[in-house]
PDB file of N, CA and C in Angstrom:
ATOM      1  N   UNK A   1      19.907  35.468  19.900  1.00  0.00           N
ATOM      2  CA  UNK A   1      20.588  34.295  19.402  1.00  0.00           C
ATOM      3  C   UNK A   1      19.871  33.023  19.864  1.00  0.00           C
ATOM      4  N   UNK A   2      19.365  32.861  20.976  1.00  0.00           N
ATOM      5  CA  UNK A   2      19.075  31.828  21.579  1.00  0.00           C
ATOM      6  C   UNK A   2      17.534  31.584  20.948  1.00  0.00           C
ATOM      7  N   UNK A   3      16.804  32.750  20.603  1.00  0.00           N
ATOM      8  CA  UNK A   3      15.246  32.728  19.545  1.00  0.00           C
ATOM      9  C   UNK A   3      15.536  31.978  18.384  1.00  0.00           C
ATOM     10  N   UNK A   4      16.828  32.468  17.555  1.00  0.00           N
ATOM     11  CA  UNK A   4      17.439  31.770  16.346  1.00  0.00           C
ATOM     12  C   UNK A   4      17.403  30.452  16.611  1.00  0.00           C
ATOM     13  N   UNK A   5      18.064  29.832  17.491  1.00  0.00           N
ATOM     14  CA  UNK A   5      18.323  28.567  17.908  1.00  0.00           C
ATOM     15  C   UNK A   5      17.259  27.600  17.957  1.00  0.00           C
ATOM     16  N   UNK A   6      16.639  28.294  18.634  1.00  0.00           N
ATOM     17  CA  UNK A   6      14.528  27.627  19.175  1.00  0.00           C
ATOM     18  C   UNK A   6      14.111  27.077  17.808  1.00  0.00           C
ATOM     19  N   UNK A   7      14.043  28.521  16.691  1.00  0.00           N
ATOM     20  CA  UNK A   7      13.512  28.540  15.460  1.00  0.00           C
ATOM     21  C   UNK A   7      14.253  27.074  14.575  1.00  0.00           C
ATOM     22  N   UNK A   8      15.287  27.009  14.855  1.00  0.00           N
ATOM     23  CA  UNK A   8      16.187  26.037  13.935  1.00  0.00           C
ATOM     24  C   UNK A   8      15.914  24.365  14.247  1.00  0.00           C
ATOM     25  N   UNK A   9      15.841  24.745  15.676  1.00  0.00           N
ATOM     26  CA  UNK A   9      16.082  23.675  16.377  1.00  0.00           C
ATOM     27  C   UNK A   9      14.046  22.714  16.006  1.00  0.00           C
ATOM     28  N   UNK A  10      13.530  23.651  16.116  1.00  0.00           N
ATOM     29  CA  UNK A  10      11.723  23.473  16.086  1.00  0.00           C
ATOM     30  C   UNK A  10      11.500  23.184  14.425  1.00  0.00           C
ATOM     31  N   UNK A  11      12.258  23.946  13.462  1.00  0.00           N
ATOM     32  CA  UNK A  11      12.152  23.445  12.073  1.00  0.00           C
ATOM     33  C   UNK A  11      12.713  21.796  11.940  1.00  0.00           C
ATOM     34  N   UNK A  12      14.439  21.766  12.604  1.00  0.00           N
ATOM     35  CA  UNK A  12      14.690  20.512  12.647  1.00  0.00           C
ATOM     36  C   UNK A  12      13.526  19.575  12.641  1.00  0.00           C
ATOM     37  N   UNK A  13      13.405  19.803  14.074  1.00  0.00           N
ATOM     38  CA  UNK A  13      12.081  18.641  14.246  1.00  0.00           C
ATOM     39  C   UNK A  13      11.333  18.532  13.556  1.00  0.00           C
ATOM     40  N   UNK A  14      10.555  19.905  13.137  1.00  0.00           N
ATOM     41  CA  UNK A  14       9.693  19.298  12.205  1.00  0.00           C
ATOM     42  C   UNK A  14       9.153  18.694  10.921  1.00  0.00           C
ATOM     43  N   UNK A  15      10.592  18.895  10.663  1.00  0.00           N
ATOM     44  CA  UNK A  15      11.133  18.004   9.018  1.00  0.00           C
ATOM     45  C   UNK A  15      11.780  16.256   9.151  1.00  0.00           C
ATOM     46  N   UNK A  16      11.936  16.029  10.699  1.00  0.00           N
ATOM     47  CA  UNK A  16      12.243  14.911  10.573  1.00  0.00           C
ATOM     48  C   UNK A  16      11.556  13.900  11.264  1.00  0.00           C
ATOM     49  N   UNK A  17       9.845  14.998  11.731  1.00  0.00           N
ATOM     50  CA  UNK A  17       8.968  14.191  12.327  1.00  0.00           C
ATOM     51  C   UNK A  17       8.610  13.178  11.538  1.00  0.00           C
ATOM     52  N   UNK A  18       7.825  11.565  12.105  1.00  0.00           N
ATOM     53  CA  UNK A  18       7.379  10.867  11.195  1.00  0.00           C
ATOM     54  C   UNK A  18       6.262  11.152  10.454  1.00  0.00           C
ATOM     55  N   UNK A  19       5.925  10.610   9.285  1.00  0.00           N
ATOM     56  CA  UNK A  19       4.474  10.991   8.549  1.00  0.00           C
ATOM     57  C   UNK A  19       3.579  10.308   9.375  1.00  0.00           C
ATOM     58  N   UNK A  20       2.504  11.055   9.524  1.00  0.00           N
ATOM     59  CA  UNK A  20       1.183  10.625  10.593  1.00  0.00           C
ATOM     60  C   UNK A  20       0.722   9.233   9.536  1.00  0.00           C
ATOM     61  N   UNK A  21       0.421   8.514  10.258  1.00  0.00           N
ATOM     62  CA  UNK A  21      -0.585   7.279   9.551  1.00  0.00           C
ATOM     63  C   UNK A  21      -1.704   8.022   8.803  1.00  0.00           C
ATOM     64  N   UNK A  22      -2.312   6.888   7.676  1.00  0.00           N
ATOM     65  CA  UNK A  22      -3.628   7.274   6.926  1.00  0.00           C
ATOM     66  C   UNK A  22      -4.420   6.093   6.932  1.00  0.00           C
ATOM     67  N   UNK A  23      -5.622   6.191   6.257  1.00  0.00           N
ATOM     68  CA  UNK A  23      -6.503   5.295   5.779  1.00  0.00           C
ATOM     69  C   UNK A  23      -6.347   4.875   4.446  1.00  0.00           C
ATOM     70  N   UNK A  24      -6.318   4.259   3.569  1.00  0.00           N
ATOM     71  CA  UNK A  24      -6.773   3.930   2.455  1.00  0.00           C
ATOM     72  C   UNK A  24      -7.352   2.586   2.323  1.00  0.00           C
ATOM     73  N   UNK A  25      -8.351   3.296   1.272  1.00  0.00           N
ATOM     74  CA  UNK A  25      -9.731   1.907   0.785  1.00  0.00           C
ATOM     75  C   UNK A  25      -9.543   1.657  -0.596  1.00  0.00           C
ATOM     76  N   UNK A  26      -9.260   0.337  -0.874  1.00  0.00           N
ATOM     77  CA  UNK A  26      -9.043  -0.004  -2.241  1.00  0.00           C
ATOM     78  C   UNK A  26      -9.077  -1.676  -2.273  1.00  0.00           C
ATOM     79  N   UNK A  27      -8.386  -2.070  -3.162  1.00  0.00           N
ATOM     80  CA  UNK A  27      -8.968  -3.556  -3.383  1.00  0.00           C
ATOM     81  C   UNK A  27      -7.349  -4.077  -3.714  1.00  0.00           C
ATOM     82  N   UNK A  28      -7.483  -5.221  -3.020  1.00  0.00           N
ATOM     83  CA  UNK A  28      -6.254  -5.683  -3.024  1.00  0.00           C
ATOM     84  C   UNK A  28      -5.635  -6.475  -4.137  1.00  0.00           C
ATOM     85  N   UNK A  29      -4.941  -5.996  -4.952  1.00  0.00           N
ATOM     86  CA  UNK A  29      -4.528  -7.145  -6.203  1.00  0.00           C
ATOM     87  C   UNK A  29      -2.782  -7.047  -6.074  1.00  0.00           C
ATOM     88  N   UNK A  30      -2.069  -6.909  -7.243  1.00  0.00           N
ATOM     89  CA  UNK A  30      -0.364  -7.445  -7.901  1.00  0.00           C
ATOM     90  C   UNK A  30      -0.081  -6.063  -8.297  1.00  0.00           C
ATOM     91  N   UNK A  31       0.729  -5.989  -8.072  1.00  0.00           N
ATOM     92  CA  UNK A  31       1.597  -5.170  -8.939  1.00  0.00           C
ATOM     93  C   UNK A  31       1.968  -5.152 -10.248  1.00  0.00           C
ATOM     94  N   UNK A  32       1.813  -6.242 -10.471  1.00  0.00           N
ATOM     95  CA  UNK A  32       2.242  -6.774 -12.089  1.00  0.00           C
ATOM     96  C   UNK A  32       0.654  -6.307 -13.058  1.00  0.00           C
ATOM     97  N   UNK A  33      -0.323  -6.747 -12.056  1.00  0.00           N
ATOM     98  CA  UNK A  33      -1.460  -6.352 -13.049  1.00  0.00           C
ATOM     99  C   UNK A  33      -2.526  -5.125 -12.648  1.00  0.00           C
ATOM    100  N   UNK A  34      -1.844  -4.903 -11.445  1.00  0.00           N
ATOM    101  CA  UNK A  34      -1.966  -3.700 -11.173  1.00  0.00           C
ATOM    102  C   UNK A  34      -4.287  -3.037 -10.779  1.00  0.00           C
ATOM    103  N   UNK A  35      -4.072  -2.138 -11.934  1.00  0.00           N
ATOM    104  CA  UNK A  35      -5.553  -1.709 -12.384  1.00  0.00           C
ATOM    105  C   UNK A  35      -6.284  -2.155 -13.229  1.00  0.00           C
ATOM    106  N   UNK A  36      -5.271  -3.431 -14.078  1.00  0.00           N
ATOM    107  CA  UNK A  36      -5.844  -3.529 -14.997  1.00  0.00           C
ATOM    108  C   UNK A  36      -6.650  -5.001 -14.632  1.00  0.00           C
ATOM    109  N   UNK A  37      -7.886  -5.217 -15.204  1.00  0.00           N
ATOM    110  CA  UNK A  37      -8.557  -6.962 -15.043  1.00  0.00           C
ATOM    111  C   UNK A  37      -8.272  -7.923 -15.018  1.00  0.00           C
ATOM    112  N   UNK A  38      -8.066  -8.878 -13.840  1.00  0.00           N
ATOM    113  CA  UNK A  38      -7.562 -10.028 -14.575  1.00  0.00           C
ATOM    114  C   UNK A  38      -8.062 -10.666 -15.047  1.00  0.00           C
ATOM    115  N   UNK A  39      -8.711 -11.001 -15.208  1.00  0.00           N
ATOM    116  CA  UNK A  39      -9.883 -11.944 -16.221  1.00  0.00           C
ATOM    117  C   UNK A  39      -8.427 -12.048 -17.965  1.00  0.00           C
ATOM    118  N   UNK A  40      -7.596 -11.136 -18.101  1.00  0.00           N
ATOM    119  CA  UNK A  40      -7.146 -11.231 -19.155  1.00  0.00           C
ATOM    120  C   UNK A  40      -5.972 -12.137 -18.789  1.00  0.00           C
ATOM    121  N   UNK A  41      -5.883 -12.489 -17.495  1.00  0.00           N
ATOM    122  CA  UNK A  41      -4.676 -13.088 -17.259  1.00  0.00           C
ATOM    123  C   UNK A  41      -4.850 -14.592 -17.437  1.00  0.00           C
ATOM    124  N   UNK A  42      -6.378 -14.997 -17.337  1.00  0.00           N
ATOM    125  CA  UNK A  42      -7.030 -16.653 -18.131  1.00  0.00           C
ATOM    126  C   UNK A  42      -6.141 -17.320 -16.866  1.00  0.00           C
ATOM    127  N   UNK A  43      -6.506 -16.929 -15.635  1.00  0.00           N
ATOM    128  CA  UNK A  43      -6.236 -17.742 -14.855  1.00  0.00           C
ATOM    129  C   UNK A  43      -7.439 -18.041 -13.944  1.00  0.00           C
ATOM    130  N   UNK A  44      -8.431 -17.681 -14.092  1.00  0.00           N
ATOM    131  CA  UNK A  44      -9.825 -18.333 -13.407  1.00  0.00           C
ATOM    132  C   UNK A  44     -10.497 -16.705 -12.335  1.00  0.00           C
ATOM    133  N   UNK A  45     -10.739 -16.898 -11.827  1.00  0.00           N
ATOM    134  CA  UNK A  45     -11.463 -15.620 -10.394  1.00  0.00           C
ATOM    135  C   UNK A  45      -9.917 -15.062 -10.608  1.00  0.00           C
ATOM    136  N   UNK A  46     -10.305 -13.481  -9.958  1.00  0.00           N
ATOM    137  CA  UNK A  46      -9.830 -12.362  -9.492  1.00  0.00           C
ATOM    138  C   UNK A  46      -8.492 -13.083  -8.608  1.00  0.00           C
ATOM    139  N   UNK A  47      -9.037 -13.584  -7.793  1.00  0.00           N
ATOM    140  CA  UNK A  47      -8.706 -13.876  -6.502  1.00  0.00           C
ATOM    141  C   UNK A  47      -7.708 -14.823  -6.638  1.00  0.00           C
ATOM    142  N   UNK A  48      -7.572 -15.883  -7.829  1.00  0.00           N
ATOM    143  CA  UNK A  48      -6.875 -16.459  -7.841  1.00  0.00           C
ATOM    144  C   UNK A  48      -5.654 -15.940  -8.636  1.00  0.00           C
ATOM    145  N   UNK A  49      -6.159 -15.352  -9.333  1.00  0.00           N
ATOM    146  CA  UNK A  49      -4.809 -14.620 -10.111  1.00  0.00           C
ATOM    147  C   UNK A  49      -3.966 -13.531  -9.459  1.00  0.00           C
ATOM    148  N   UNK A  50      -4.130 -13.014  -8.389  1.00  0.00           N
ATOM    149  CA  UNK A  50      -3.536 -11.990  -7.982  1.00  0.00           C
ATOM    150  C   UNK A  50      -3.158 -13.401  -6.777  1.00  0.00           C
ATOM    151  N   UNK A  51      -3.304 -13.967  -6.249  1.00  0.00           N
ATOM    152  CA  UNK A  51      -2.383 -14.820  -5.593  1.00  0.00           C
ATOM    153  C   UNK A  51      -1.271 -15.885  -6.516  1.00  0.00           C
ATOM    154  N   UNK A  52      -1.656 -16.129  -7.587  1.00  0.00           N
ATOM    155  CA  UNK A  52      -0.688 -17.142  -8.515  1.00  0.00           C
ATOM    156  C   UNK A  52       0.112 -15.839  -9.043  1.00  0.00           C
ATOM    157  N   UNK A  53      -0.251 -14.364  -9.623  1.00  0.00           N
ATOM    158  CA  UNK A  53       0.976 -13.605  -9.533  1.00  0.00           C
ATOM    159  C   UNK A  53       1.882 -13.437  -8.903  1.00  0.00           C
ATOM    160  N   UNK A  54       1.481 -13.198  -7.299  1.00  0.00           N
ATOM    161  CA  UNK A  54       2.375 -12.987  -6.315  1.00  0.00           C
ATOM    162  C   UNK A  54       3.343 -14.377  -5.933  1.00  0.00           C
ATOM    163  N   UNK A  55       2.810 -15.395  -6.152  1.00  0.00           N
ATOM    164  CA  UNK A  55       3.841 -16.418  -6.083  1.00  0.00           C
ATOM    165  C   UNK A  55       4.340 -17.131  -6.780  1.00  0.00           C
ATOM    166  N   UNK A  56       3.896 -17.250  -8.336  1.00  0.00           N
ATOM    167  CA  UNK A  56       4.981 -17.569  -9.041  1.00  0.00           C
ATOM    168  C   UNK A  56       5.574 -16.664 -10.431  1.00  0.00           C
ATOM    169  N   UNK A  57       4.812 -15.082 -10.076  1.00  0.00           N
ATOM    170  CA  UNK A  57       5.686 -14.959 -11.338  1.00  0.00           C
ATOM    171  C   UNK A  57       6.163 -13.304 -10.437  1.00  0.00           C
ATOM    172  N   UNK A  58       6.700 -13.586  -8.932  1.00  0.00           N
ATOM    173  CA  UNK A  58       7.511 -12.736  -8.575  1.00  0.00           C
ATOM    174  C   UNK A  58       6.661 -10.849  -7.932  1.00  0.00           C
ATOM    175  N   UNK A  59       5.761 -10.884  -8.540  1.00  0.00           N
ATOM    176  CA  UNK A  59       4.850  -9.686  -7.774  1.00  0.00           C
ATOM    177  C   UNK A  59       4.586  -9.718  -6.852  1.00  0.00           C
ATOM    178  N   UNK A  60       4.459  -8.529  -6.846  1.00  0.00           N
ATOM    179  CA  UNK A  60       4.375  -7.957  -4.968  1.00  0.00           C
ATOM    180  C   UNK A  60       2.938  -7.701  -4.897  1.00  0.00           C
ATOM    181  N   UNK A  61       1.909  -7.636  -3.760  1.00  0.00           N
ATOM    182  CA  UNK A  61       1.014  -7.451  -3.226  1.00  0.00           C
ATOM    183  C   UNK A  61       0.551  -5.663  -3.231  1.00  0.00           C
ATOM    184  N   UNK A  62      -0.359  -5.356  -3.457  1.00  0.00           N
ATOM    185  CA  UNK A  62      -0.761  -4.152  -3.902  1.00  0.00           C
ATOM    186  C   UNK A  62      -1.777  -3.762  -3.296  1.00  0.00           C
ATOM    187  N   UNK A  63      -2.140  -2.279  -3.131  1.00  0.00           N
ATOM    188  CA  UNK A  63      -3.750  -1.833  -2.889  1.00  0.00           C
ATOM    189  C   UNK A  63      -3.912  -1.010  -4.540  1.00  0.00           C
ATOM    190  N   UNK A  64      -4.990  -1.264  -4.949  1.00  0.00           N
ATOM    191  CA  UNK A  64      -5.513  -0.485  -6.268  1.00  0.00           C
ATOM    192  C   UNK A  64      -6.827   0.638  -5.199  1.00  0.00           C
ATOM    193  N   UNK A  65      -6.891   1.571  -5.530  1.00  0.00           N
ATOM    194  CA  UNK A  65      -7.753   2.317  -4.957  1.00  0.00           C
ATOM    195  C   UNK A  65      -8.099   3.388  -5.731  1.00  0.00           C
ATOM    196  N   UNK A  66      -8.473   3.144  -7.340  1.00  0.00           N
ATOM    197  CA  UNK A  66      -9.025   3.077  -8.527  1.00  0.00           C
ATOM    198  C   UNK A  66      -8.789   4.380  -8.610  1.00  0.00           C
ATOM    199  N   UNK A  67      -7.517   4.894  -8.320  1.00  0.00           N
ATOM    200  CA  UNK A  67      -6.224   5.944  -9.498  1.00  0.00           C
ATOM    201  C   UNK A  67      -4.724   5.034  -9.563  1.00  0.00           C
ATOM    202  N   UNK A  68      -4.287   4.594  -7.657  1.00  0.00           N
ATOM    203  CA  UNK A  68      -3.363   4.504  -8.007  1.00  0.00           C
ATOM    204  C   UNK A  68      -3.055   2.963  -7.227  1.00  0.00           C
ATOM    205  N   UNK A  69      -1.823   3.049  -8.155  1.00  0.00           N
ATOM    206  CA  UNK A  69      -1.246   1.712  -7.093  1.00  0.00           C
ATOM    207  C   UNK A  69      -0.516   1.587  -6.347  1.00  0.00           C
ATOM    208  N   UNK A  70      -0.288   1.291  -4.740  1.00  0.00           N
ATOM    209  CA  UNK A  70       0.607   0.830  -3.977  1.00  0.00           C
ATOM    210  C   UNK A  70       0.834  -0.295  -3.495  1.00  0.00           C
ATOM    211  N   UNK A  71       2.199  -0.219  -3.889  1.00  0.00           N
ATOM    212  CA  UNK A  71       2.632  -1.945  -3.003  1.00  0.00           C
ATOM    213  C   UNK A  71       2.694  -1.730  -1.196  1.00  0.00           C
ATOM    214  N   UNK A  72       2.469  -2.831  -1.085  1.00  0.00           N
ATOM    215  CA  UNK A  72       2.325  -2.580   0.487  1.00  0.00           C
ATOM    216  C   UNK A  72       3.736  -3.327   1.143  1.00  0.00           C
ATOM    217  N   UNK A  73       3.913  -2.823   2.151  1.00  0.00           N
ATOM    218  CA  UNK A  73       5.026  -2.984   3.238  1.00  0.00           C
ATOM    219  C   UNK A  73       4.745  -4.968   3.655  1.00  0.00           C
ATOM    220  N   UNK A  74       3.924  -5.009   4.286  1.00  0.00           N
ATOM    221  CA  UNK A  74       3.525  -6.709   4.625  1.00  0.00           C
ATOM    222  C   UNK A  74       2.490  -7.142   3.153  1.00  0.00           C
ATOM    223  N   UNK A  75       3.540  -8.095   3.166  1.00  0.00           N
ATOM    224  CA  UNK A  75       3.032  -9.370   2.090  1.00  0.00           C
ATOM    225  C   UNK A  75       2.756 -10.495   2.316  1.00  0.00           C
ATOM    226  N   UNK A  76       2.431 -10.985   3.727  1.00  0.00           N
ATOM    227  CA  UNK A  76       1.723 -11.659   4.308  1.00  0.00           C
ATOM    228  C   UNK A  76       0.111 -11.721   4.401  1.00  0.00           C
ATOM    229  N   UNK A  77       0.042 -10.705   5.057  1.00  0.00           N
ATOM    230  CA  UNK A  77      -1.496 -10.389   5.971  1.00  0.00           C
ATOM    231  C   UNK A  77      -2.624 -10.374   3.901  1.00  0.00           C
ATOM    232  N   UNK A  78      -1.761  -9.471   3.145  1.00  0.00           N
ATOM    233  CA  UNK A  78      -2.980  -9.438   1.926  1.00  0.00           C
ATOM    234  C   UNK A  78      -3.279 -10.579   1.115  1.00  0.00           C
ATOM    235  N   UNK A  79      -2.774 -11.820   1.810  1.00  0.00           N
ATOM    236  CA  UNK A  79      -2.940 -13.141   0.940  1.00  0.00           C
ATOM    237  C   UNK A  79      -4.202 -13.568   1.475  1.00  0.00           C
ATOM    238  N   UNK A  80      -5.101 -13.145   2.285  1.00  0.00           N
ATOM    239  CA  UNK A  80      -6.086 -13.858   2.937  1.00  0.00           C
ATOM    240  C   UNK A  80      -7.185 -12.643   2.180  1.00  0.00           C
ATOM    241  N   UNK A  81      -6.921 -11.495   1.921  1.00  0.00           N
ATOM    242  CA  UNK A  81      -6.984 -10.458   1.296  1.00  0.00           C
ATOM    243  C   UNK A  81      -7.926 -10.345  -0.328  1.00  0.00           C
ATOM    244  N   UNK A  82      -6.726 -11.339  -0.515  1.00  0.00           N
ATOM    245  CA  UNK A  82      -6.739 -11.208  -2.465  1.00  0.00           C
ATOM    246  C   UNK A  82      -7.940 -10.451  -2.959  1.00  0.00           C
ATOM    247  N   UNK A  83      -8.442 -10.005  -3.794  1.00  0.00           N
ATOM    248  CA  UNK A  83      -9.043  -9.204  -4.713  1.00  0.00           C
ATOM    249  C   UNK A  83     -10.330  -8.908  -4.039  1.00  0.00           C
ATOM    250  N   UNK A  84     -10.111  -8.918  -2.468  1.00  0.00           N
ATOM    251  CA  UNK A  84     -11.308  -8.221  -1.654  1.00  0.00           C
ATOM    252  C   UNK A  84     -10.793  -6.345  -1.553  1.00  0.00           C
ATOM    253  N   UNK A  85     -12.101  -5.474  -1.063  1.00  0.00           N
ATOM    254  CA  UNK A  85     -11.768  -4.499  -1.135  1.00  0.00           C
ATOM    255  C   UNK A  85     -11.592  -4.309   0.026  1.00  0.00           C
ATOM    256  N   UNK A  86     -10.393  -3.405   0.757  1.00  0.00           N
ATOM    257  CA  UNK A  86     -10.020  -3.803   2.102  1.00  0.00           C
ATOM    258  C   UNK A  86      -9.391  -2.371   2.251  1.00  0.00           C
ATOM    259  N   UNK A  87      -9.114  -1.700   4.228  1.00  0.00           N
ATOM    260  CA  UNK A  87      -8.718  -0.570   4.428  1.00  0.00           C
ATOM    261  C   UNK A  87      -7.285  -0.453   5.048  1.00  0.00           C
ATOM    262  N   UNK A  88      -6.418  -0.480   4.467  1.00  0.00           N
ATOM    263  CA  UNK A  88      -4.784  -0.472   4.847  1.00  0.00           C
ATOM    264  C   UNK A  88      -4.884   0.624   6.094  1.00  0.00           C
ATOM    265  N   UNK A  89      -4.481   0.808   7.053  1.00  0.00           N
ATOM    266  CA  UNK A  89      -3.799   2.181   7.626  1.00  0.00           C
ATOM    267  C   UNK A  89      -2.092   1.687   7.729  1.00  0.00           C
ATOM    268  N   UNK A  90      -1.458   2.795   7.273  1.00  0.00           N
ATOM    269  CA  UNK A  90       0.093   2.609   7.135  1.00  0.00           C
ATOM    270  C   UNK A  90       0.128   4.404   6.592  1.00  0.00           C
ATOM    271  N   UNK A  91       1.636   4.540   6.582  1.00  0.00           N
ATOM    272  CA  UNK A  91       1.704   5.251   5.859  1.00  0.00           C
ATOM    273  C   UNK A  91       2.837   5.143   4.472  1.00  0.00           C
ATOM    274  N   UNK A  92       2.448   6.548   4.075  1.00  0.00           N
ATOM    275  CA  UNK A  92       2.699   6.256   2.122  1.00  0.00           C
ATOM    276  C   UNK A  92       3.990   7.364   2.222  1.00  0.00           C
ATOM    277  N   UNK A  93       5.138   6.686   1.203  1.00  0.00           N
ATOM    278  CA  UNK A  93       5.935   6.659   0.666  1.00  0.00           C
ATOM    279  C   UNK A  93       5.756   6.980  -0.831  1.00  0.00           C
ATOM    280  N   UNK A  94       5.251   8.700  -0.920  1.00  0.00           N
ATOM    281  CA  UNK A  94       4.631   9.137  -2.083  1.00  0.00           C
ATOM    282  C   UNK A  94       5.587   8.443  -3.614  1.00  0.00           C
ATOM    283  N   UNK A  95       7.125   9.261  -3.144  1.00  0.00           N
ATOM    284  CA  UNK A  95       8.007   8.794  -3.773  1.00  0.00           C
ATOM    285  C   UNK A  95       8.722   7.218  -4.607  1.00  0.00           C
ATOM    286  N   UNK A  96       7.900   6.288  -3.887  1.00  0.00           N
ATOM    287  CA  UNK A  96       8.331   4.815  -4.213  1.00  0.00           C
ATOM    288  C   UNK A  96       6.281   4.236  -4.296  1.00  0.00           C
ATOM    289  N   UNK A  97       5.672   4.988  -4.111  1.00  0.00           N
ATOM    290  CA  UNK A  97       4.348   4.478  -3.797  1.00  0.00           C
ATOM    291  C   UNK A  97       4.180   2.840  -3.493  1.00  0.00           C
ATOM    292  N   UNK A  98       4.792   2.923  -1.878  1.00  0.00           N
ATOM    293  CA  UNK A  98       4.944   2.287  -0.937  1.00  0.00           C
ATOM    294  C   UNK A  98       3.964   2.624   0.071  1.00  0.00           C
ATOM    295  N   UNK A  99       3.017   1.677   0.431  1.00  0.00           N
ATOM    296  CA  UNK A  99       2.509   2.187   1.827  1.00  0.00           C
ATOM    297  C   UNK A  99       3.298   1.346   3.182  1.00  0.00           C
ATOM    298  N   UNK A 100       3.992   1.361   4.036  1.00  0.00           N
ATOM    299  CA  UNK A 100       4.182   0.786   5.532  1.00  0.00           C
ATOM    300  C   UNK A 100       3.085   0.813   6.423  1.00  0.00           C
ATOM    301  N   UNK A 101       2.594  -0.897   5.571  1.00  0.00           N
ATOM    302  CA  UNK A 101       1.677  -1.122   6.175  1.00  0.00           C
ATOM    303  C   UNK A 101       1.609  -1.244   8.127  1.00  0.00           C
ATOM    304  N   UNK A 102       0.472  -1.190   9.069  1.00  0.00           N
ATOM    305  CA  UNK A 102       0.175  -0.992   9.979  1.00  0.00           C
ATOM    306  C   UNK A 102      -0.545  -2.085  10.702  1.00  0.00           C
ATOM    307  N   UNK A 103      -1.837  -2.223   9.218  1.00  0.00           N
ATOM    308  CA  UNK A 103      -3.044  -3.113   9.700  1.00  0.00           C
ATOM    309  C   UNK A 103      -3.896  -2.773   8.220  1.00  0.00           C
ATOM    310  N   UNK A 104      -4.284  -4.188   7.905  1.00  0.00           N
ATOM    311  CA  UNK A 104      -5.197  -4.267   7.068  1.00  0.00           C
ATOM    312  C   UNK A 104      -6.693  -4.366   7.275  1.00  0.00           C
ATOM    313  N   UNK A 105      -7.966  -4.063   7.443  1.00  0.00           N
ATOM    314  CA  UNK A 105      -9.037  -5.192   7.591  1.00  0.00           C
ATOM    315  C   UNK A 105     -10.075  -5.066   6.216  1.00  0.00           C
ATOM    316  N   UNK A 106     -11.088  -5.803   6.566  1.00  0.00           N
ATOM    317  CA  UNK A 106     -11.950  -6.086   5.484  1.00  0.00           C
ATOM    318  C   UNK A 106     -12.405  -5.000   5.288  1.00  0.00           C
ATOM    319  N   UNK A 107     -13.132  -4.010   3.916  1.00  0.00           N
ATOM    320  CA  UNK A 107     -13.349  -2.909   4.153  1.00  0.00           C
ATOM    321  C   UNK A 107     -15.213  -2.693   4.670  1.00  0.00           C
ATOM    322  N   UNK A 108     -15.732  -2.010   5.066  1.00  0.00           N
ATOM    323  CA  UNK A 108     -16.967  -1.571   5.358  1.00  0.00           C
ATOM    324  C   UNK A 108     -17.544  -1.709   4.434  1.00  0.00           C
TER     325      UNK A 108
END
């Protein structure tokens, strides 16, 4: 009985351990425009359009990492960021493709 217990008790845990941190390398843009170019958005550089998305027409801050998109946890730190390609460690929230972000830096 008390082996049963171990077994239950050791699954517990290990379903409600946290997800280990990751890396991801991708390039920082909007949510709103996601993968797609902005150049179609006729608002000037990359860089400026994925910052005039995020502040006036309500989008959230993103990593594109040329399949998918995640919005990131801090929407601070990727404004210095904008449409550079940069390495998040956080971890991902497959389900909401959310990363909780950690730390951003410039990428290699």
């Amino acid at each position: 009985m008390t082996k049963q217990i171990a077994t239950v008790l050791f699954a517990a845990a290990a379903l409600t351990a946290a997800p280990a941190s990751q890396k991801f390398t991708g390039t920082i843009t909007d949510d709103m425009c996601g993968a797609e170019k902005h150049s179609g958005m006729k608002m000037g550089t990359d860089e400026k359009c994925v910052t005039e998305c995020v502040k006036g027409m309500n989008a959230k801050y993103a990593l594109f990492d040329g399949t998918n998109v995640y919005v990131l946890s801090d929407q601070k730190t990727p404004a210095k960021f904008a449409a550079r390609k940069v390495t998040v460690t956080g971890t991902l929230n497959a389900q909401t493709k959310t990363i909780q972000v950690e730390k951003i830096e410039a990428a290699r």
